[in-house]
N, C-alpha and C. Protein backbone atom coordinates (compact mmCIF):
# COMPACT_ATOMS: atom_id res chain seq x y z
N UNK A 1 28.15 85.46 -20.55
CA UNK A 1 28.34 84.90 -19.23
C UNK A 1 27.05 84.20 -18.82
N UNK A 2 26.63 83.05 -18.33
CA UNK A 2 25.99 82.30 -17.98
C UNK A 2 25.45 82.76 -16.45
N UNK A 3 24.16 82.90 -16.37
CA UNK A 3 23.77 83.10 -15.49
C UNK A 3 24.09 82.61 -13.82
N UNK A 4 24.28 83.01 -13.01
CA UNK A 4 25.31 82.83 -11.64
C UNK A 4 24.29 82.54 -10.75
N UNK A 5 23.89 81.09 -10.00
CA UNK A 5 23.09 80.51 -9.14
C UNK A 5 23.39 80.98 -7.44
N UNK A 6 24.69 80.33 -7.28
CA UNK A 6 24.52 80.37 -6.37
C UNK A 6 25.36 81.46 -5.10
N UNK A 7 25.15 82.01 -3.89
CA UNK A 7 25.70 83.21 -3.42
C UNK A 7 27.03 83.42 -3.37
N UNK A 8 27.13 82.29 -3.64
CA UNK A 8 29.23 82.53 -3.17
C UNK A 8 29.58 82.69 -4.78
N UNK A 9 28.60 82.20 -6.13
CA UNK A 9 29.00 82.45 -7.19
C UNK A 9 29.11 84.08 -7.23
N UNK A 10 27.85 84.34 -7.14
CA UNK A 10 27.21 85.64 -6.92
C UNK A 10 28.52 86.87 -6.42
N UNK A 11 28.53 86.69 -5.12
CA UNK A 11 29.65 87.11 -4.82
C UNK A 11 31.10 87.48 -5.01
N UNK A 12 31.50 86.21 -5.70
CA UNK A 12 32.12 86.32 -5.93
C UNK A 12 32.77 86.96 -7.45
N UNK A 13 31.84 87.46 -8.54
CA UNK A 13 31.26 87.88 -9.26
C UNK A 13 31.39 89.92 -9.23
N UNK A 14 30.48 89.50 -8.00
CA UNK A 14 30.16 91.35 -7.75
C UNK A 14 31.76 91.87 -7.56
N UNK A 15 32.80 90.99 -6.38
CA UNK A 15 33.90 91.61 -6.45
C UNK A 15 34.83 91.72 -7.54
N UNK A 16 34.21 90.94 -8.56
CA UNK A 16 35.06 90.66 -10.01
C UNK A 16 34.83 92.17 -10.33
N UNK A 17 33.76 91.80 -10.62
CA UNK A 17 33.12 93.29 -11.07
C UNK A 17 33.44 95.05 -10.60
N UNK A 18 33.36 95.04 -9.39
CA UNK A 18 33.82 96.44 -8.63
C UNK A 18 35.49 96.03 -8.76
N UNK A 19 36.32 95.58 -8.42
CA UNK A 19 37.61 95.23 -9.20
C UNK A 19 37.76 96.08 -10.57
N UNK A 20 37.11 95.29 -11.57
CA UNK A 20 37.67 95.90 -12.95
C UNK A 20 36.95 97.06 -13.36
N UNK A 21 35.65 97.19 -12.94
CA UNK A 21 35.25 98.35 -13.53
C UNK A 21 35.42 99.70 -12.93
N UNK A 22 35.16 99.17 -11.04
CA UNK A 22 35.43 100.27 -10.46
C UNK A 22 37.42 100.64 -9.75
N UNK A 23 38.00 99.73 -10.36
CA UNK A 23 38.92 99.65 -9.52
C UNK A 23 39.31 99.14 -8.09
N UNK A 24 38.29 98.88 -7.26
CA UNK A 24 38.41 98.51 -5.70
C UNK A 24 38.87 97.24 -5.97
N UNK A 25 39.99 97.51 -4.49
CA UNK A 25 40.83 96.12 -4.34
C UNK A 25 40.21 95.07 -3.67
N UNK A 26 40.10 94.10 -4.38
CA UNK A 26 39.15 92.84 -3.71
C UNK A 26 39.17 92.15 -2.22
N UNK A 27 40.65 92.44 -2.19
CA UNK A 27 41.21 92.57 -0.52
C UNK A 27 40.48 93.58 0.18
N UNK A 28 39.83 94.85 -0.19
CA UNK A 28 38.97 95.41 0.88
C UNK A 28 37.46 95.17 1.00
N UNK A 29 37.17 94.22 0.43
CA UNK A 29 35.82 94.06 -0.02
C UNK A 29 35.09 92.50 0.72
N UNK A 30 34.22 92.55 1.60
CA UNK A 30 33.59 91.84 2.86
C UNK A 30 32.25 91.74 2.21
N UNK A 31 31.89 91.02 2.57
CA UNK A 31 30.00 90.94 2.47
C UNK A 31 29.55 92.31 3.32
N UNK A 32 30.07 92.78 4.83
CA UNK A 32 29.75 93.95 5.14
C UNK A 32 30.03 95.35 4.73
N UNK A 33 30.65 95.28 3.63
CA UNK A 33 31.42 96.49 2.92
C UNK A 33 30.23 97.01 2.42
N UNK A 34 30.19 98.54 2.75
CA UNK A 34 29.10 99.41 2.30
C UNK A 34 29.01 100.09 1.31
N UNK A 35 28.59 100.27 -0.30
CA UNK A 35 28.95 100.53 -1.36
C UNK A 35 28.99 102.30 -1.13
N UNK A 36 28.24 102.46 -0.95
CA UNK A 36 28.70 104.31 -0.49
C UNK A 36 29.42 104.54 0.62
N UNK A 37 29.64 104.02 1.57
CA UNK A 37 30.22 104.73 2.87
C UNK A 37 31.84 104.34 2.04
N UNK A 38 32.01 103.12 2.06
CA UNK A 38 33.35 102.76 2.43
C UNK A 38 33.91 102.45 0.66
N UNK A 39 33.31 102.11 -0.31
CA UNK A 39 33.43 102.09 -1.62
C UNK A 39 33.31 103.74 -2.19
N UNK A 40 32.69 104.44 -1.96
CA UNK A 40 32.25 105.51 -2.89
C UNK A 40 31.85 105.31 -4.16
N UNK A 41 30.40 104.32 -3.92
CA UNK A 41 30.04 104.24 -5.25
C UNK A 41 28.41 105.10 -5.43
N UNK A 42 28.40 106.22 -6.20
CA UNK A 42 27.85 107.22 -6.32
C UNK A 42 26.58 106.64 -7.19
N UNK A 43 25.37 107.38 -7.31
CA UNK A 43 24.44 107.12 -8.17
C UNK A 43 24.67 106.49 -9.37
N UNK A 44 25.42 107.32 -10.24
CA UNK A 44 26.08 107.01 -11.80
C UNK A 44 26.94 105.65 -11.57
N UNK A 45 27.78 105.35 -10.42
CA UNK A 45 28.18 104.93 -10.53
C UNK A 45 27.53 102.98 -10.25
N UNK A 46 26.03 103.39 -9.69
CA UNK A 46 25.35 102.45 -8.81
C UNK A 46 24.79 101.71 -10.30
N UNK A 47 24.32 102.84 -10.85
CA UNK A 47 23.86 102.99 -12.10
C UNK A 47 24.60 101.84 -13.46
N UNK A 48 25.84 101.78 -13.12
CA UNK A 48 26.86 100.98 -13.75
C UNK A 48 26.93 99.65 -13.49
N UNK A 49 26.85 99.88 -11.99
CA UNK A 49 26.84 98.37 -11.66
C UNK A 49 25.60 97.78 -11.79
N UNK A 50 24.68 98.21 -11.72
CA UNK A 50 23.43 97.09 -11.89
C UNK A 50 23.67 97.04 -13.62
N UNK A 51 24.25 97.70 -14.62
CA UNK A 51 24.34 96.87 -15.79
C UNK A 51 25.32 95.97 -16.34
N UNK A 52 26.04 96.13 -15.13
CA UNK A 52 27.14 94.93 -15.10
C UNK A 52 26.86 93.69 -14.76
N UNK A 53 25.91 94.11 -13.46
CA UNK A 53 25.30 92.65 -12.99
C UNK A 53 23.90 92.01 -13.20
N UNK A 54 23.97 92.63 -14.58
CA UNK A 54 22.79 92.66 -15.48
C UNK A 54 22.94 90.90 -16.01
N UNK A 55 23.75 90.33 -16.73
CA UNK A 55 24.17 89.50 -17.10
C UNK A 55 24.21 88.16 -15.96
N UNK A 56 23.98 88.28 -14.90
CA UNK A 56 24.84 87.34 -14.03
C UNK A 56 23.85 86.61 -13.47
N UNK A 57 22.53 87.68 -13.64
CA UNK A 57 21.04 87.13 -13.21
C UNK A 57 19.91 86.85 -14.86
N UNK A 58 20.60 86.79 -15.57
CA UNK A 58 19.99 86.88 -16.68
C UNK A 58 19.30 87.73 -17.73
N UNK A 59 19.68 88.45 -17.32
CA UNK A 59 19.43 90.10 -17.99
C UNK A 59 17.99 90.71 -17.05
N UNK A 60 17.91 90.03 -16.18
CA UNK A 60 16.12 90.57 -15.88
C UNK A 60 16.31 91.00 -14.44
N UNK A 61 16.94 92.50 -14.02
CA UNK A 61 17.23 93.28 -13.07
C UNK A 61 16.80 94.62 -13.31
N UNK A 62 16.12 94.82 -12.48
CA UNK A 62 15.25 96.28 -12.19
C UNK A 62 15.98 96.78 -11.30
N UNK A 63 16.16 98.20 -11.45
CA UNK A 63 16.81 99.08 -10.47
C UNK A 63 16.16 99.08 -9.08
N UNK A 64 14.99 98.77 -9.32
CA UNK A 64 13.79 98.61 -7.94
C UNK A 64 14.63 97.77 -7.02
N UNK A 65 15.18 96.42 -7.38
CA UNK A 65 15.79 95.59 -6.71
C UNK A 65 16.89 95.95 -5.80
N UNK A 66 17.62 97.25 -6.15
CA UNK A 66 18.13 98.17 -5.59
C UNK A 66 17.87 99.13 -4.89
N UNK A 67 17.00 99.76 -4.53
CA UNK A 67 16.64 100.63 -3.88
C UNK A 67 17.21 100.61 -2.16
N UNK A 68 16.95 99.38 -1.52
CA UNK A 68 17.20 98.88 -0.23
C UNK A 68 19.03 98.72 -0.10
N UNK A 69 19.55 98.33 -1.31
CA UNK A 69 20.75 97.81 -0.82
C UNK A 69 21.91 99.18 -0.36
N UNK A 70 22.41 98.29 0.47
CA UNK A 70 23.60 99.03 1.10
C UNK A 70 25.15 98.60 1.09
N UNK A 71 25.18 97.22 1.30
CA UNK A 71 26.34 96.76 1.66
C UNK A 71 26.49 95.57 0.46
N UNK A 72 27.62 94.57 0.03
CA UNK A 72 27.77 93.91 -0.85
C UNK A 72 26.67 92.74 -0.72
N UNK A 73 26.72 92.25 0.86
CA UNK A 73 25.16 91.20 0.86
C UNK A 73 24.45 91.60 0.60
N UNK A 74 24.20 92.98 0.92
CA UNK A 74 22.68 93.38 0.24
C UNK A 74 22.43 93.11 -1.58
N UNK A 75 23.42 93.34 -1.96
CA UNK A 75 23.78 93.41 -3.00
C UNK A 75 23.39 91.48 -3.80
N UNK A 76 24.45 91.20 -3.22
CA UNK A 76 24.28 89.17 -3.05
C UNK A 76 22.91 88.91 -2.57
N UNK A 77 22.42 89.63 -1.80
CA UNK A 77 20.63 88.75 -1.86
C UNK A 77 19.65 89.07 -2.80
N UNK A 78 20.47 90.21 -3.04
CA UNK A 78 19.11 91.07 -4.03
C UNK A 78 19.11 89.98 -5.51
N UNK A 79 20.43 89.70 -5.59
CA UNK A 79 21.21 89.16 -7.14
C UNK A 79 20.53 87.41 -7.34
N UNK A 80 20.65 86.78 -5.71
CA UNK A 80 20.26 85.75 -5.53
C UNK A 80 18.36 85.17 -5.88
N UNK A 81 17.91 86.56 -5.00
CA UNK A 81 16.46 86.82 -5.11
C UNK A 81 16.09 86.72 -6.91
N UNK A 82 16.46 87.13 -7.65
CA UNK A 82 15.88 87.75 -8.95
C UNK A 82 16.63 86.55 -9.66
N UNK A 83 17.67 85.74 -9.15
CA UNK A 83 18.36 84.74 -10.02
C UNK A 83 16.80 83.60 -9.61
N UNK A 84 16.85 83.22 -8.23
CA UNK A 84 15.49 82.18 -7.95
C UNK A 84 14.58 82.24 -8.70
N UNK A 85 14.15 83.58 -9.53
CA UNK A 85 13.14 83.57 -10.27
C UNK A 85 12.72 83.40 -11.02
N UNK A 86 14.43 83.35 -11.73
CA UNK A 86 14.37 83.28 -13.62
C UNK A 86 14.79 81.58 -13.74
């Protein structure tokens, strides 16, 4: 998969992603959607997704980049941030 520029790519991406791997229906899923409150996505499971969306920024994602996020934008800026770089 070719590295993903821009936020609405981005985005649109992450819901690909929680979709097939985690199952969540893309219909419940907002830029304000909170990956633990309203997803239940657990450590292991947080754990998964940053190696999913390992690929999308070019393989060069640190869990650090995660630490702050909460909600799917958080998620989309963090992805955006580390894509600007590479």
């Amino acid at each position: 998969m070719a590295a993903v520029q821009t936020p609405d790519e981005i985005y649109e991406q992450v819901v690909a992603i929680l979709h097939s791997a985690f199952d969540v229906d893309p219909a419940t899923i907002s830029p304000s959607t909170r990956l633990f409150d309203d997803l239940d996505i657990d450590s292991i499971d947080a754990v998964d997704l940053i190696v999913r969306l390992k690929p999308l920024v070019g393989g060069n994602l640190s869990p650090e980049a995660f630490r702050s996020v909460r909600t799917i934008q958080d998620v989309v800026d963090a992805l955006a941030a580390v894509a600007k770089q590479n």
